[in-house]
C-alpha atoms as a PDB file:
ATOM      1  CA  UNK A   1       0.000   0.000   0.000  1.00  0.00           C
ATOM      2  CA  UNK A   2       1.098   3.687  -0.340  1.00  0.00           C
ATOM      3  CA  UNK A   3       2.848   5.533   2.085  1.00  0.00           C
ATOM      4  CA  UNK A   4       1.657   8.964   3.278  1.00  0.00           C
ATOM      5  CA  UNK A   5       2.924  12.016   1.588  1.00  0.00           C
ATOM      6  CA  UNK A   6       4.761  14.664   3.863  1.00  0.00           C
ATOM      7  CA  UNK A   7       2.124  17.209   2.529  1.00  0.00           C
ATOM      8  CA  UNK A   8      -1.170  14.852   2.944  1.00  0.00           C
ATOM      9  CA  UNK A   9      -2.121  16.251   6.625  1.00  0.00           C
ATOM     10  CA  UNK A  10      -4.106  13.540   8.679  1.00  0.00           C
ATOM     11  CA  UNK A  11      -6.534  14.875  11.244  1.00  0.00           C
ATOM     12  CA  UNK A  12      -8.785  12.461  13.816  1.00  0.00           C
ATOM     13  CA  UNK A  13     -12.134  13.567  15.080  1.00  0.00           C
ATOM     14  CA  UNK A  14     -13.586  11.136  17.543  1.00  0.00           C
ATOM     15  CA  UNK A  15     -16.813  11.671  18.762  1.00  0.00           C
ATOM     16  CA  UNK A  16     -18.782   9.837  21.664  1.00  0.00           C
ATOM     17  CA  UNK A  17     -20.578   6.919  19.655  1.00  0.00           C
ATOM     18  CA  UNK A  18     -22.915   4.664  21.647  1.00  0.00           C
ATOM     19  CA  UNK A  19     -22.327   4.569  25.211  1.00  0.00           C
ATOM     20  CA  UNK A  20     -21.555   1.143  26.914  1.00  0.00           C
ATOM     21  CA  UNK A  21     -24.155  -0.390  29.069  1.00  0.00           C
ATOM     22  CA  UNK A  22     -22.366   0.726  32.515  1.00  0.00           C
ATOM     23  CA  UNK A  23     -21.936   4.240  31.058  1.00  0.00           C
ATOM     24  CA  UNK A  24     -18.263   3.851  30.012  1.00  0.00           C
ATOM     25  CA  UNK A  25     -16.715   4.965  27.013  1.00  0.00           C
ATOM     26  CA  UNK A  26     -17.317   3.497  23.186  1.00  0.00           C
ATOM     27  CA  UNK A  27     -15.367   0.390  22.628  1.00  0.00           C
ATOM     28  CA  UNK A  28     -13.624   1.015  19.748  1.00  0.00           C
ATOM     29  CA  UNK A  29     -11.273  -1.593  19.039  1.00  0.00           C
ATOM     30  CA  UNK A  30      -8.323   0.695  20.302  1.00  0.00           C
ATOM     31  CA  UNK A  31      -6.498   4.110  19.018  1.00  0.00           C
ATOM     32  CA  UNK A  32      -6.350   4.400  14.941  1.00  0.00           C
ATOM     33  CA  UNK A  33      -2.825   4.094  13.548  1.00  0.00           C
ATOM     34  CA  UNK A  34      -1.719   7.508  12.929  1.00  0.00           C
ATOM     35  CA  UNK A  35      -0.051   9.651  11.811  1.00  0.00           C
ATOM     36  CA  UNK A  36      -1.988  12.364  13.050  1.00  0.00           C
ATOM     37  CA  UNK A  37      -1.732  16.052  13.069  1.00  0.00           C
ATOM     38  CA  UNK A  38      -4.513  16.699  14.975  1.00  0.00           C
ATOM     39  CA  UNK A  39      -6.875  15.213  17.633  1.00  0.00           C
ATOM     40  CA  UNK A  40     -10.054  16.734  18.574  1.00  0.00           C
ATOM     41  CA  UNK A  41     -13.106  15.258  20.623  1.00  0.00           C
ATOM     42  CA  UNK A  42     -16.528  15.651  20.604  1.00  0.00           C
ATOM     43  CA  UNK A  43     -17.476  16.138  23.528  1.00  0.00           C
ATOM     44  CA  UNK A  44     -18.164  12.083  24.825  1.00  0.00           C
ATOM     45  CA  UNK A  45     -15.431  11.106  22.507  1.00  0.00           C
ATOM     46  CA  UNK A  46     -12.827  12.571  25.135  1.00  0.00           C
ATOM     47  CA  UNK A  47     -13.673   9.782  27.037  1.00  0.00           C
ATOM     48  CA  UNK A  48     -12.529   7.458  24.609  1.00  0.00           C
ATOM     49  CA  UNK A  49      -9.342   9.183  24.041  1.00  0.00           C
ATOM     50  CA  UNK A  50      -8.856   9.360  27.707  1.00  0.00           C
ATOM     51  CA  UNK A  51      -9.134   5.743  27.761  1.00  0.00           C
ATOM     52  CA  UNK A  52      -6.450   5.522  24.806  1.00  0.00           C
ATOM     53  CA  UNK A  53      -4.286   8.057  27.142  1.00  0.00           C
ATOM     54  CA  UNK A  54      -4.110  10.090  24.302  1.00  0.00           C
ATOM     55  CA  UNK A  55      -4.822  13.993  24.872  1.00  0.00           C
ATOM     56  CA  UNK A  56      -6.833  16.004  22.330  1.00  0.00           C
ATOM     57  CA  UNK A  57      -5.864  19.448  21.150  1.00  0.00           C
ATOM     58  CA  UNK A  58      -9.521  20.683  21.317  1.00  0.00           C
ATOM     59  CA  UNK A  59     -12.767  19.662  23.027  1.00  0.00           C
ATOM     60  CA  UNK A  60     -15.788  20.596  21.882  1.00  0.00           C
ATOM     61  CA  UNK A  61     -19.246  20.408  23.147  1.00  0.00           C
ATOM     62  CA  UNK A  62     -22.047  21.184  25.529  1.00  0.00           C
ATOM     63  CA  UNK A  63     -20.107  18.569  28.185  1.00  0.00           C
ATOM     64  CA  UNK A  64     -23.084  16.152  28.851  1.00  0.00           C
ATOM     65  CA  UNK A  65     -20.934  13.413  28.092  1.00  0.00           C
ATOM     66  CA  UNK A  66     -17.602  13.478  28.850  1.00  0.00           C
ATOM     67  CA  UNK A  67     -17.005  12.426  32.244  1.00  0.00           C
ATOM     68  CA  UNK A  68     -14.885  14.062  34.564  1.00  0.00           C
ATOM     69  CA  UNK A  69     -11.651  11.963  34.792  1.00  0.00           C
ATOM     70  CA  UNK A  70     -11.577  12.591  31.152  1.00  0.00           C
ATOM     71  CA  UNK A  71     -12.070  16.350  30.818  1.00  0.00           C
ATOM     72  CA  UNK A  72      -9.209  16.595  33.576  1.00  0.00           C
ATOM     73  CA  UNK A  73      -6.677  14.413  31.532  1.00  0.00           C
ATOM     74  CA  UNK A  74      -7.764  16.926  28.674  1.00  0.00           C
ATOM     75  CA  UNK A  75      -7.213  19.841  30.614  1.00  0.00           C
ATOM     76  CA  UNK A  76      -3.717  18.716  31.972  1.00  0.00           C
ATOM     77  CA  UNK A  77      -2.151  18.110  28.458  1.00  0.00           C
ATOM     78  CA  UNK A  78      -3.548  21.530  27.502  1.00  0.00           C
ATOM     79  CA  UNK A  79      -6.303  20.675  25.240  1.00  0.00           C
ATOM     80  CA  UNK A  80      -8.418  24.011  24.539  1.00  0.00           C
ATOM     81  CA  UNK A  81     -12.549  23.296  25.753  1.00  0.00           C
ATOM     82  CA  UNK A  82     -15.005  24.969  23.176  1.00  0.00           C
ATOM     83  CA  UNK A  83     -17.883  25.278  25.519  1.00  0.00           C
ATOM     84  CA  UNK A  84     -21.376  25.557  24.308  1.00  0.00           C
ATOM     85  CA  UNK A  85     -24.930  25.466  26.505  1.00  0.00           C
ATOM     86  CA  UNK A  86     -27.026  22.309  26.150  1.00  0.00           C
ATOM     87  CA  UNK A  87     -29.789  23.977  24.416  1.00  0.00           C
ATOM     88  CA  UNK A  88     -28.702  24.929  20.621  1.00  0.00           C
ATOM     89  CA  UNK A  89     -29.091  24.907  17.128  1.00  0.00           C
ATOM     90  CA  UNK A  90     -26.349  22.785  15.923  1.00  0.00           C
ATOM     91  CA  UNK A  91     -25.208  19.235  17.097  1.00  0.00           C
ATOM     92  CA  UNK A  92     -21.395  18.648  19.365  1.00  0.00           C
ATOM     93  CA  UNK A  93     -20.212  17.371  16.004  1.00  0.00           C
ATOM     94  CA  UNK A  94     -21.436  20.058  14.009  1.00  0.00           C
ATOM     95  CA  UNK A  95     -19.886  22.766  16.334  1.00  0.00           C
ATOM     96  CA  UNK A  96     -16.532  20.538  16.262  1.00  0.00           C
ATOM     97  CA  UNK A  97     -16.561  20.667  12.177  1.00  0.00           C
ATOM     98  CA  UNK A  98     -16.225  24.579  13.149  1.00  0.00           C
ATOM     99  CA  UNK A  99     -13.226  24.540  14.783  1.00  0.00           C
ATOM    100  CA  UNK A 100     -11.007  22.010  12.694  1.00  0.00           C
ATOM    101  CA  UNK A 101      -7.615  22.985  11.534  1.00  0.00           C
ATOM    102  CA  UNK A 102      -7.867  21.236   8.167  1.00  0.00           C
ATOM    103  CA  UNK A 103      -7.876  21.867   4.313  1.00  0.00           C
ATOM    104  CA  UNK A 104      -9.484  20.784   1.436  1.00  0.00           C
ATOM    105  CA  UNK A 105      -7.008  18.533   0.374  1.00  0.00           C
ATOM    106  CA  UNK A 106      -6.306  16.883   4.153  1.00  0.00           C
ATOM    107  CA  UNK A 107      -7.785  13.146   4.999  1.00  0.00           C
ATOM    108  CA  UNK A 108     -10.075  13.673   8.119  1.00  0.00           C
ATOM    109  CA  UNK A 109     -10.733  10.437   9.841  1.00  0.00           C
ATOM    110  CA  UNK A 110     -14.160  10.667  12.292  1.00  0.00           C
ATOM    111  CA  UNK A 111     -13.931   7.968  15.111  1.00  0.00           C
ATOM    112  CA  UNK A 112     -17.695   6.838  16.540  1.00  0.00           C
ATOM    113  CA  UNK A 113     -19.779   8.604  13.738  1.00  0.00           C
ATOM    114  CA  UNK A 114     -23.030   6.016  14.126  1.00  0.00           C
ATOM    115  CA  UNK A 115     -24.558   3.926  16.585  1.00  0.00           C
ATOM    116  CA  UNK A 116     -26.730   4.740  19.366  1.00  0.00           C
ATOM    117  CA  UNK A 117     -29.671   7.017  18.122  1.00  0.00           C
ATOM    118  CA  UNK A 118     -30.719   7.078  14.581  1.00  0.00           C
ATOM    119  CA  UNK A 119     -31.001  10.440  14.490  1.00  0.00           C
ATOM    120  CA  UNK A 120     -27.662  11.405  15.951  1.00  0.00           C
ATOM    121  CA  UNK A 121     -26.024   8.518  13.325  1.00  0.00           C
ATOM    122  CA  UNK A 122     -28.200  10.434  10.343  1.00  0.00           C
ATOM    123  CA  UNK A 123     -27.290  13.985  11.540  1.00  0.00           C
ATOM    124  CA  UNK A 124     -23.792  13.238  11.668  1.00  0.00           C
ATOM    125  CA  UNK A 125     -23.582  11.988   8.054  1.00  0.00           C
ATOM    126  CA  UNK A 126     -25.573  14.295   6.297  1.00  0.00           C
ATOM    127  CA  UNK A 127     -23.795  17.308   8.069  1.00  0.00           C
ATOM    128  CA  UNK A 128     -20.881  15.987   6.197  1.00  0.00           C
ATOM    129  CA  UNK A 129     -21.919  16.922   2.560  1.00  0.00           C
ATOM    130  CA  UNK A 130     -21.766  20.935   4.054  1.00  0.00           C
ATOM    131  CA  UNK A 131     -18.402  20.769   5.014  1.00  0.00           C
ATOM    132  CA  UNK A 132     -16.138  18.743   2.762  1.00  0.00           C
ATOM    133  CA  UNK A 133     -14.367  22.111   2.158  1.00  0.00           C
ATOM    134  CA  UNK A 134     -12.818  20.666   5.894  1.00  0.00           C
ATOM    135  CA  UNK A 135     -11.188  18.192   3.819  1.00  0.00           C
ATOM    136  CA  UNK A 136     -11.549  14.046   2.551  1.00  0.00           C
ATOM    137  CA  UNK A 137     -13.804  12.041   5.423  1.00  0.00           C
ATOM    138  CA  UNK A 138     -13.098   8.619   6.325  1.00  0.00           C
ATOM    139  CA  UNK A 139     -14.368   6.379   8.604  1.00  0.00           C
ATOM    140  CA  UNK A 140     -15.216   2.727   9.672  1.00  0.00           C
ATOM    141  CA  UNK A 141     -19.012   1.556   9.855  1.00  0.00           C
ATOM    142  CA  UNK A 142     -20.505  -1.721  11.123  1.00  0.00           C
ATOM    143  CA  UNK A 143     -19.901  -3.267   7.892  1.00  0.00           C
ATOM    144  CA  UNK A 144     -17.574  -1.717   6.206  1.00  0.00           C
ATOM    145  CA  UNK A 145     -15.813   2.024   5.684  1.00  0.00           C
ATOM    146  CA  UNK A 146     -16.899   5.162   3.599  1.00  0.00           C
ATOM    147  CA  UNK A 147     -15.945   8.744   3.197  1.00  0.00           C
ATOM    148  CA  UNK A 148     -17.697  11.980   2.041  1.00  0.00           C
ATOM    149  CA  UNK A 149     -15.822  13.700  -1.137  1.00  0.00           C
ATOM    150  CA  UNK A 150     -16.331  17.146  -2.375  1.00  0.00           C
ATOM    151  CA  UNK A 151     -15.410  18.096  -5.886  1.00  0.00           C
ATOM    152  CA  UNK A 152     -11.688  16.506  -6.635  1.00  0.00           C
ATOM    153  CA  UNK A 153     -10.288  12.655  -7.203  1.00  0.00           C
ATOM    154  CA  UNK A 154      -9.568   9.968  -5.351  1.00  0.00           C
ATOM    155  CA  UNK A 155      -8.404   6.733  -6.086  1.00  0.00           C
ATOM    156  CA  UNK A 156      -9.118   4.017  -3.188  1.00  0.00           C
ATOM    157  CA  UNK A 157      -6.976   0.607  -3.152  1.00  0.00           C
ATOM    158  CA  UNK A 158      -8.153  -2.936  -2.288  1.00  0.00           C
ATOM    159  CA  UNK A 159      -8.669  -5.608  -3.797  1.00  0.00           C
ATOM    160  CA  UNK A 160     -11.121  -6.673  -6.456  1.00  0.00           C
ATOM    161  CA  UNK A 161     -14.474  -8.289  -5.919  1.00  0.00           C
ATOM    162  CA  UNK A 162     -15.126  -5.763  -2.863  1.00  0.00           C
ATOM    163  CA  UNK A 163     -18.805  -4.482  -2.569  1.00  0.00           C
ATOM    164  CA  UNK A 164     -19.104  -0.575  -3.620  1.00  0.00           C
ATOM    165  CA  UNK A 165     -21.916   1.955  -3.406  1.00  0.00           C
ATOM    166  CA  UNK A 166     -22.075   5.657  -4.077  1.00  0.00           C
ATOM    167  CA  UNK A 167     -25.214   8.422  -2.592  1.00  0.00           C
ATOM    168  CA  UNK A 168     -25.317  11.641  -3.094  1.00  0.00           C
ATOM    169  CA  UNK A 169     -25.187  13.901   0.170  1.00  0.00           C
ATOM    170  CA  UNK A 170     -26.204  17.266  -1.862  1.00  0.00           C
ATOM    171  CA  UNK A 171     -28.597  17.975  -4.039  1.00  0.00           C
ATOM    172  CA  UNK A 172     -27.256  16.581  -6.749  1.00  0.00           C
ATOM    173  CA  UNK A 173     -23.456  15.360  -7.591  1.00  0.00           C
ATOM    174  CA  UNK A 174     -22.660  15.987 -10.541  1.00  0.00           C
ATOM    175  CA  UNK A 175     -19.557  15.304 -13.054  1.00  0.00           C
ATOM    176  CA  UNK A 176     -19.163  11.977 -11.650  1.00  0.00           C
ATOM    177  CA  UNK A 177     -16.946   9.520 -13.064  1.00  0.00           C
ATOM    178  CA  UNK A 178     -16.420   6.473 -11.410  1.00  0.00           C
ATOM    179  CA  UNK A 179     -13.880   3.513 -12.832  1.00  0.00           C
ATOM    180  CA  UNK A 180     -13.081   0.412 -11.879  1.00  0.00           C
ATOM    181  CA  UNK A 181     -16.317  -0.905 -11.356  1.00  0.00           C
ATOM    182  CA  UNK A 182     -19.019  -3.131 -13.027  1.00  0.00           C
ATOM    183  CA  UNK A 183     -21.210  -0.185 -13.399  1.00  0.00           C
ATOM    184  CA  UNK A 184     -19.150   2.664 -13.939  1.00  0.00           C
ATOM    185  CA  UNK A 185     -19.930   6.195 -14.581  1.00  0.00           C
ATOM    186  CA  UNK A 186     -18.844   8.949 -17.051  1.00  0.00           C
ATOM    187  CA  UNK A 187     -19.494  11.879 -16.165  1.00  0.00           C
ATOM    188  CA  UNK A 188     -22.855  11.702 -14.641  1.00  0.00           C
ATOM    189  CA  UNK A 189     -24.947  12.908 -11.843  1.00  0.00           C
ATOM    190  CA  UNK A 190     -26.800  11.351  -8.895  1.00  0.00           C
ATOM    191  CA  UNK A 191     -29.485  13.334  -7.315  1.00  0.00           C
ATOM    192  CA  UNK A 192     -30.124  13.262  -3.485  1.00  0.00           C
ATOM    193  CA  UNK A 193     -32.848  10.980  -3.692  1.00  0.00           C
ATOM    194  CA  UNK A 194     -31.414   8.076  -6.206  1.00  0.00           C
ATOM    195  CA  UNK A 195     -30.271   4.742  -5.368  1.00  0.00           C
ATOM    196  CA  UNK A 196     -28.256   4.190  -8.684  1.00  0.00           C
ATOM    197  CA  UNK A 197     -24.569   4.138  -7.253  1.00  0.00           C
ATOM    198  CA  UNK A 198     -25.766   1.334  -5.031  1.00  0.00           C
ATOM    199  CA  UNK A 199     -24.647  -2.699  -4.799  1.00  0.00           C
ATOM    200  CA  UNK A 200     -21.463  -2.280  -7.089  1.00  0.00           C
ATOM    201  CA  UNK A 201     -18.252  -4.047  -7.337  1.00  0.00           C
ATOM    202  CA  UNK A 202     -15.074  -3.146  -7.805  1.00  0.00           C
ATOM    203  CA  UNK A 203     -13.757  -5.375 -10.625  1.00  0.00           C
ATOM    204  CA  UNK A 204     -10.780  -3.867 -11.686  1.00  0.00           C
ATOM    205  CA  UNK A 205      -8.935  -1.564  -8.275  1.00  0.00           C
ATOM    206  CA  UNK A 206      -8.250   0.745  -7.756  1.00  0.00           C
ATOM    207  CA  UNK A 207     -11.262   2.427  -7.456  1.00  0.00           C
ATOM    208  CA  UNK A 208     -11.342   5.746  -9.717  1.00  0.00           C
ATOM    209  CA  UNK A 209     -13.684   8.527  -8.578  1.00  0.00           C
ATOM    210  CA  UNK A 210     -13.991  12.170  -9.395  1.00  0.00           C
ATOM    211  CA  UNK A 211     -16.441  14.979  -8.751  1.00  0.00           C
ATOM    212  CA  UNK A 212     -17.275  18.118 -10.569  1.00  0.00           C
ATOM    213  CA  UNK A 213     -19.806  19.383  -7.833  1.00  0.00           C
ATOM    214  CA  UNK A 214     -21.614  18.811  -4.998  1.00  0.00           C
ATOM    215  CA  UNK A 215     -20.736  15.589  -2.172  1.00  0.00           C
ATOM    216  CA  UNK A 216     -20.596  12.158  -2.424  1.00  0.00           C
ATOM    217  CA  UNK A 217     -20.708   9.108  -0.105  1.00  0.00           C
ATOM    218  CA  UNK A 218     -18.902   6.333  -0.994  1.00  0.00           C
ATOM    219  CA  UNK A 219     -19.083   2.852   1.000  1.00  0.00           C
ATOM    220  CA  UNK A 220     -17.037  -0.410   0.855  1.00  0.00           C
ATOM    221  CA  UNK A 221     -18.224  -3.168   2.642  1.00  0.00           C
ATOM    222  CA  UNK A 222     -16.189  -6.032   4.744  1.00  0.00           C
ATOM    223  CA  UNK A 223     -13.155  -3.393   4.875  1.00  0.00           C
ATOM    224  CA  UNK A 224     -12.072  -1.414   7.355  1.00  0.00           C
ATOM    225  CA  UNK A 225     -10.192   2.309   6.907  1.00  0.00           C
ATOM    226  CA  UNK A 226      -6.765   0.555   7.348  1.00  0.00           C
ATOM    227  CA  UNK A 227      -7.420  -1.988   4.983  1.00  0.00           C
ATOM    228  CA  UNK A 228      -7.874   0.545   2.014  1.00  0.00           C
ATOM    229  CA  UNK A 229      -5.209   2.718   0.531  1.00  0.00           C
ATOM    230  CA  UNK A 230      -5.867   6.401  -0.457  1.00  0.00           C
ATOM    231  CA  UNK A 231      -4.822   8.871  -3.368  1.00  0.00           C
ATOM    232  CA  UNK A 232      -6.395  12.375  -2.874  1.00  0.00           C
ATOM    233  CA  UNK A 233      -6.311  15.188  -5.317  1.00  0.00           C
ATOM    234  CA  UNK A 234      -8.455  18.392  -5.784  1.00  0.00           C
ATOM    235  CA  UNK A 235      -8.395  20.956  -8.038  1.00  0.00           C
ATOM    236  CA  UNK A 236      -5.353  22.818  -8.527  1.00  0.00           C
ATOM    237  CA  UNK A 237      -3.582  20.459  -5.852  1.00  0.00           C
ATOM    238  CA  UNK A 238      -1.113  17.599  -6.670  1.00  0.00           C
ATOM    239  CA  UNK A 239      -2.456  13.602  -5.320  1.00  0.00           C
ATOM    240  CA  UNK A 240      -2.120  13.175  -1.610  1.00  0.00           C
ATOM    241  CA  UNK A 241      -1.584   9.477  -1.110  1.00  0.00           C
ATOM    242  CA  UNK A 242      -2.525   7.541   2.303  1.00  0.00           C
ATOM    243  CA  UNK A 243      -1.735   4.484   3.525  1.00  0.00           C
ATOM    244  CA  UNK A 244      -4.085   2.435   5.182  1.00  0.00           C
ATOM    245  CA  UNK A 245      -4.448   3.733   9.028  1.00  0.00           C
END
């Protein structure tokens, strides 16, 4: 697989996910290989960091969550709190996207992103197609990985016979091409409410996407984000490669 380029910058967001049964933090199967050049938490997700004994440089959110032994290991490796009240017009996440050192051509990797409540788990996704200025999203689902693009290319490694899917997550995404797949694309557009990019396979990797406009989900199923190697480019910008984290 590729190795990362000095210039691709790698940020991790990890947010608080479903909590555990006794009230501890997300089991997540431990810290993501970095690495990374920024850590922020969302509020319950500096529990899981704490638990990782790594220290975020920002935490963000209304603190309903994030328990106290956590926001003191925060506090002592200097992480800066963005405090908001409980009642407000934007989700933790949201808020978070807000205050995330990243650029359009970075890979931002989102720790926790579903489970729990449905409507938390939708919210989270769809906030994504507003923001992919913040850079390339990434992260691991139940079963599988995705990411949210914005207008640019990426080619995605693995290897052949691997379940695909692409939704839009705007209005409509358009200038789509998508090769290396039984059903590619050529320049085409998906609207927000059509399930044509859906049950693919990659037959020939990698798998060769670009965008013209708008956002675009893509899924993979049965691999996770390590398993997958990345090549990022958007316009104007040379490819960012990534290896699998």
């Amino acid at each position: 697989m590729s190795i990362l380029s000095p210039l691709f910058h790698r940020h991790l967001v990890v947010l608080g996910g479903p909590a555990c049964p006794d009230g501890s933090a997300p089991r997540e199967a431990g810290m993501p290989e970095g690495p990374w050049d920024d850590i922020v938490a969302v509020d319950g997700g500096g529990n899981t960091l704490c638990s990782w004994n790594v220290p975020a440089r920002a935490v963000v959110g209304d603190g309903d969550s994030i328990h106290s032994k956590a926001v003191a290991f925060h506090e002592a490796a200097g992480a800066v709190f963005h405090r908001y009240p409980a009642d407000k017009d934007a989700t933790d996440f949201e808020l978070a996207l807000s205050v995330l050192n990243s650029a359009p051509e970075d890979e931002v990797h989102l720790v926790g992103m579903t489970g729990g409540r449905t409507d938390m788990s939708l919210a989270n996704l769809l906030v994504l197609g507003g923001h992919t200025d913040k850079g390339l999203f990434t992260f691991d689902l139940p079963d599988g990985c995705g990411g949210v693009m914005g207008p640019g290319a990426l080619e995605i490694g693995m290897p052949a016979g691997t379940a695909s899917a692409l939704l839009a997550l705007a209005p409509a995404a358009s200038g789509i091409v998508s090769q290396g797949v039984r059903w590619p694309l050529n320049g085409e557009t998906i609207s927000l409410h059509e399930t044509r990019g859906v049950s693919n396979v990659v037959t020939s990797p990698p798998w060769c996407l670009r965008l013209a406009s708008g956002a675009l989900l893509w899924l993979l199923c049965g691999l996770r984000r390590r398993d997958i190697s990345l090549a990022w480019t958007i316009p104007g910008q040379s490819s960012k490669s990534g290896s699998p984290s």
